[in-house]
C-alpha atoms as a PDB file:
ATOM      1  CA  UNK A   1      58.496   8.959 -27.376  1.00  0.00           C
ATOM      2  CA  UNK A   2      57.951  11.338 -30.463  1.00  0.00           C
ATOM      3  CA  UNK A   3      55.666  14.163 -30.535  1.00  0.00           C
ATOM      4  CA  UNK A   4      53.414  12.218 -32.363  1.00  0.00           C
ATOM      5  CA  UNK A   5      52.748   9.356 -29.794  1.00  0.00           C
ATOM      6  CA  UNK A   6      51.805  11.550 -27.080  1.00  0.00           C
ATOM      7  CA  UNK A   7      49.736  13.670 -28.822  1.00  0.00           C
ATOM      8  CA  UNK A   8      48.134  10.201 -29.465  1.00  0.00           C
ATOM      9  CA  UNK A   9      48.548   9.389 -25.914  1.00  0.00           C
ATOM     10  CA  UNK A  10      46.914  12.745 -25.097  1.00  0.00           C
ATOM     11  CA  UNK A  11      43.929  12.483 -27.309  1.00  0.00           C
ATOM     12  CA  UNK A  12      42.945   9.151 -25.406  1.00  0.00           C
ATOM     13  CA  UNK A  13      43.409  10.725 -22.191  1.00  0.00           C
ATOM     14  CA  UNK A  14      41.685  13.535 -22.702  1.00  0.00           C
ATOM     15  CA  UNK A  15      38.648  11.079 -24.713  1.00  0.00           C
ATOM     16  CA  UNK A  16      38.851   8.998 -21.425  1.00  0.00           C
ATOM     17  CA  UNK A  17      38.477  11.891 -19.096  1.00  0.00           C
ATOM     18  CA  UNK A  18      35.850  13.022 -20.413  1.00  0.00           C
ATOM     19  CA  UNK A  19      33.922   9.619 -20.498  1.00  0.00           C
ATOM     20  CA  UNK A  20      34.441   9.128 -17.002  1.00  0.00           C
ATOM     21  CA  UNK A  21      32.706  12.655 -16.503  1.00  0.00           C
ATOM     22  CA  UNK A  22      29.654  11.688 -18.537  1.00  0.00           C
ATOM     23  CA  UNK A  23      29.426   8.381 -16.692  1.00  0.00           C
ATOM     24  CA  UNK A  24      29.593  10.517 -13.524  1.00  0.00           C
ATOM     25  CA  UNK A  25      27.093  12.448 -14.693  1.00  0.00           C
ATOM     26  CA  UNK A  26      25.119  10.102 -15.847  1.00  0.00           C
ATOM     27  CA  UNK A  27      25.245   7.757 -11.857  1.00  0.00           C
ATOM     28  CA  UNK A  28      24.357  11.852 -10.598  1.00  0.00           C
ATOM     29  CA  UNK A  29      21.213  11.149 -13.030  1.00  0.00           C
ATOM     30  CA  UNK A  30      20.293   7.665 -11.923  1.00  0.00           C
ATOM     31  CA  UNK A  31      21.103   8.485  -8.263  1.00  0.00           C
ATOM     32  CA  UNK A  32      18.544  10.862  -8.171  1.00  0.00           C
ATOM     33  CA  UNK A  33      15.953   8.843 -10.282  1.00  0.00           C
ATOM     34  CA  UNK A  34      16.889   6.107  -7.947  1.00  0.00           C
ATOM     35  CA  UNK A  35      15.495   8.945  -4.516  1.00  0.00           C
ATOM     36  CA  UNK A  36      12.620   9.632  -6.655  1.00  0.00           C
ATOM     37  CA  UNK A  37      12.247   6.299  -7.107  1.00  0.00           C
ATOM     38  CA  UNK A  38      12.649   5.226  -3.823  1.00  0.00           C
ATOM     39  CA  UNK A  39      10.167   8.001  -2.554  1.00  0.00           C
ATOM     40  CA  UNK A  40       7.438   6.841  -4.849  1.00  0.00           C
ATOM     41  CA  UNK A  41       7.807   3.185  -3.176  1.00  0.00           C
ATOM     42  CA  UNK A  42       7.602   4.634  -0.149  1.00  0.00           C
ATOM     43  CA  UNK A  43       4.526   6.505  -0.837  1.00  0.00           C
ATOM     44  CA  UNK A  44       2.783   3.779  -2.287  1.00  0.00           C
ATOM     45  CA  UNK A  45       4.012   1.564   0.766  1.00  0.00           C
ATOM     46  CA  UNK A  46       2.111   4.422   3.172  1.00  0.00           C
ATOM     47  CA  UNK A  47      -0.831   3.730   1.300  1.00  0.00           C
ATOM     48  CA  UNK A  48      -1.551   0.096   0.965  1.00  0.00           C
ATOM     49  CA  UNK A  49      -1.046   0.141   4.437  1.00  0.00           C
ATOM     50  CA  UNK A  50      -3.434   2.714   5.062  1.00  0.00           C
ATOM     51  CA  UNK A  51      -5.814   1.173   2.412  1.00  0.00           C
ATOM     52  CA  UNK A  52      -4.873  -2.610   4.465  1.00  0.00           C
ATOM     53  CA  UNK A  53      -5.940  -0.704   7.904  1.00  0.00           C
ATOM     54  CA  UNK A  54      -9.369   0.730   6.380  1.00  0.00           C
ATOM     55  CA  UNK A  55     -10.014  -3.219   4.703  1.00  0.00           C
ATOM     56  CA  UNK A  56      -9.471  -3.940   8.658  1.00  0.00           C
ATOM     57  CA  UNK A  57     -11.526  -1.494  10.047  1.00  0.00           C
ATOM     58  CA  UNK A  58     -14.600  -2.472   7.596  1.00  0.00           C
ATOM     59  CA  UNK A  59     -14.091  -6.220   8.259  1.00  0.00           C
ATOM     60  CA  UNK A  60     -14.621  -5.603  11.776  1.00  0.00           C
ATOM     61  CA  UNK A  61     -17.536  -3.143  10.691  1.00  0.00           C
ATOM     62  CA  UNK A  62     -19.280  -6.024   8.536  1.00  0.00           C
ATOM     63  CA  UNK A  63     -18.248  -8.472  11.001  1.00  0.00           C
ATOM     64  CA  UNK A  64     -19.814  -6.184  13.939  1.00  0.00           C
ATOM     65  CA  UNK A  65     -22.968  -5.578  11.950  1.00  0.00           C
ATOM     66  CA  UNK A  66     -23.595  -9.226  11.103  1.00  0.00           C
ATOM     67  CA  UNK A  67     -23.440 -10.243  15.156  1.00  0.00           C
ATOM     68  CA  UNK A  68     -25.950  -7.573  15.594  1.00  0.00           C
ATOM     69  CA  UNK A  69     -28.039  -8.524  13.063  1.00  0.00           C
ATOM     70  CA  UNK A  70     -28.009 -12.189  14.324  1.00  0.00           C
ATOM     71  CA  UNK A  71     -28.766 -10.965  18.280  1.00  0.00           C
ATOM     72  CA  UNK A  72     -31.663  -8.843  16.336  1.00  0.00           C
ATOM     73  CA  UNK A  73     -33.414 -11.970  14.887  1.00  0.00           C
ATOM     74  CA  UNK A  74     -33.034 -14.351  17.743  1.00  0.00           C
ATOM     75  CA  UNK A  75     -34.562 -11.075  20.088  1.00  0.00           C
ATOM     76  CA  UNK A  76     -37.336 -10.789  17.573  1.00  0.00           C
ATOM     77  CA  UNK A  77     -37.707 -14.768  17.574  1.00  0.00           C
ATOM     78  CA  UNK A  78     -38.284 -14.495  21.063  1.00  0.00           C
ATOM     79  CA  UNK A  79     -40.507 -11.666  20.679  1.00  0.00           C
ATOM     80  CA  UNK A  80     -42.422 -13.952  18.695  1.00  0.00           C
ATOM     81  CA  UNK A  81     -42.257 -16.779  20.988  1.00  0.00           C
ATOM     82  CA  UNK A  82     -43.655 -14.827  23.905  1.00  0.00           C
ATOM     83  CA  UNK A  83     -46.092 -12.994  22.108  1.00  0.00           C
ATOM     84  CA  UNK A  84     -47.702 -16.446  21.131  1.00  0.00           C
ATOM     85  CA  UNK A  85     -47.000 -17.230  24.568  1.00  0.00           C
ATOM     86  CA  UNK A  86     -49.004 -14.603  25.904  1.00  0.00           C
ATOM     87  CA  UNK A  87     -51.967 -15.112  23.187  1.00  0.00           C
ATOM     88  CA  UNK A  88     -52.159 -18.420  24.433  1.00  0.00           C
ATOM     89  CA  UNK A  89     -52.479 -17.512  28.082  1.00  0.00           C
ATOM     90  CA  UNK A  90     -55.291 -14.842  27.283  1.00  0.00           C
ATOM     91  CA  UNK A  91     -57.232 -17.464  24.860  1.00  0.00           C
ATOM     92  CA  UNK A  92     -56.863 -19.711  28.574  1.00  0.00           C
ATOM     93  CA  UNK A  93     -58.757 -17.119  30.279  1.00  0.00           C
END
């Protein structure tokens, strides 16, 4: 080999080498994009399940304060019922 050709050879080494550190560099880069990235999903995870537990919780709120308005009108219906009742017992007397 002359002096030439490995000069040559040297010059794509050397090129080589040094993409393989700017690849390297560049997976360091995405790696930690790829953590951040991962946090992020994470985070947003935490919260749709909080925000899927308070949907939950205000269901059974809604759902709690429709039975109680139901057991309030039939009470009040038979408020009604005995209070007519009761008129018609005192008209009797």
């Amino acid at each position: 080999m002359n002096l030439s050709n490995i000069e040559r050879l040297e010059e794509k080494i050397n090129h080589i080498v040094q993409q393989m550190q700017t690849l390297k560099e560049r997976n360091r880069e995405l790696e930690q994009r790829n953590i951040e990235f991962s946090s992020m999903l994470e985070d947003r995870n935490r919260l749709i399940q909080a925000n899927e537990a308070e949907i939950d919780h205000l269901k059974q709120q809604m759902q709690n304060s429709l039975q109680f308005q139901e057991q309030e009108e039939r009470i009040k219906q038979k408020i009604t019922q005995m209070l007519s009742k009761l008129d018609q017992l005192e008209s009797m007397v």
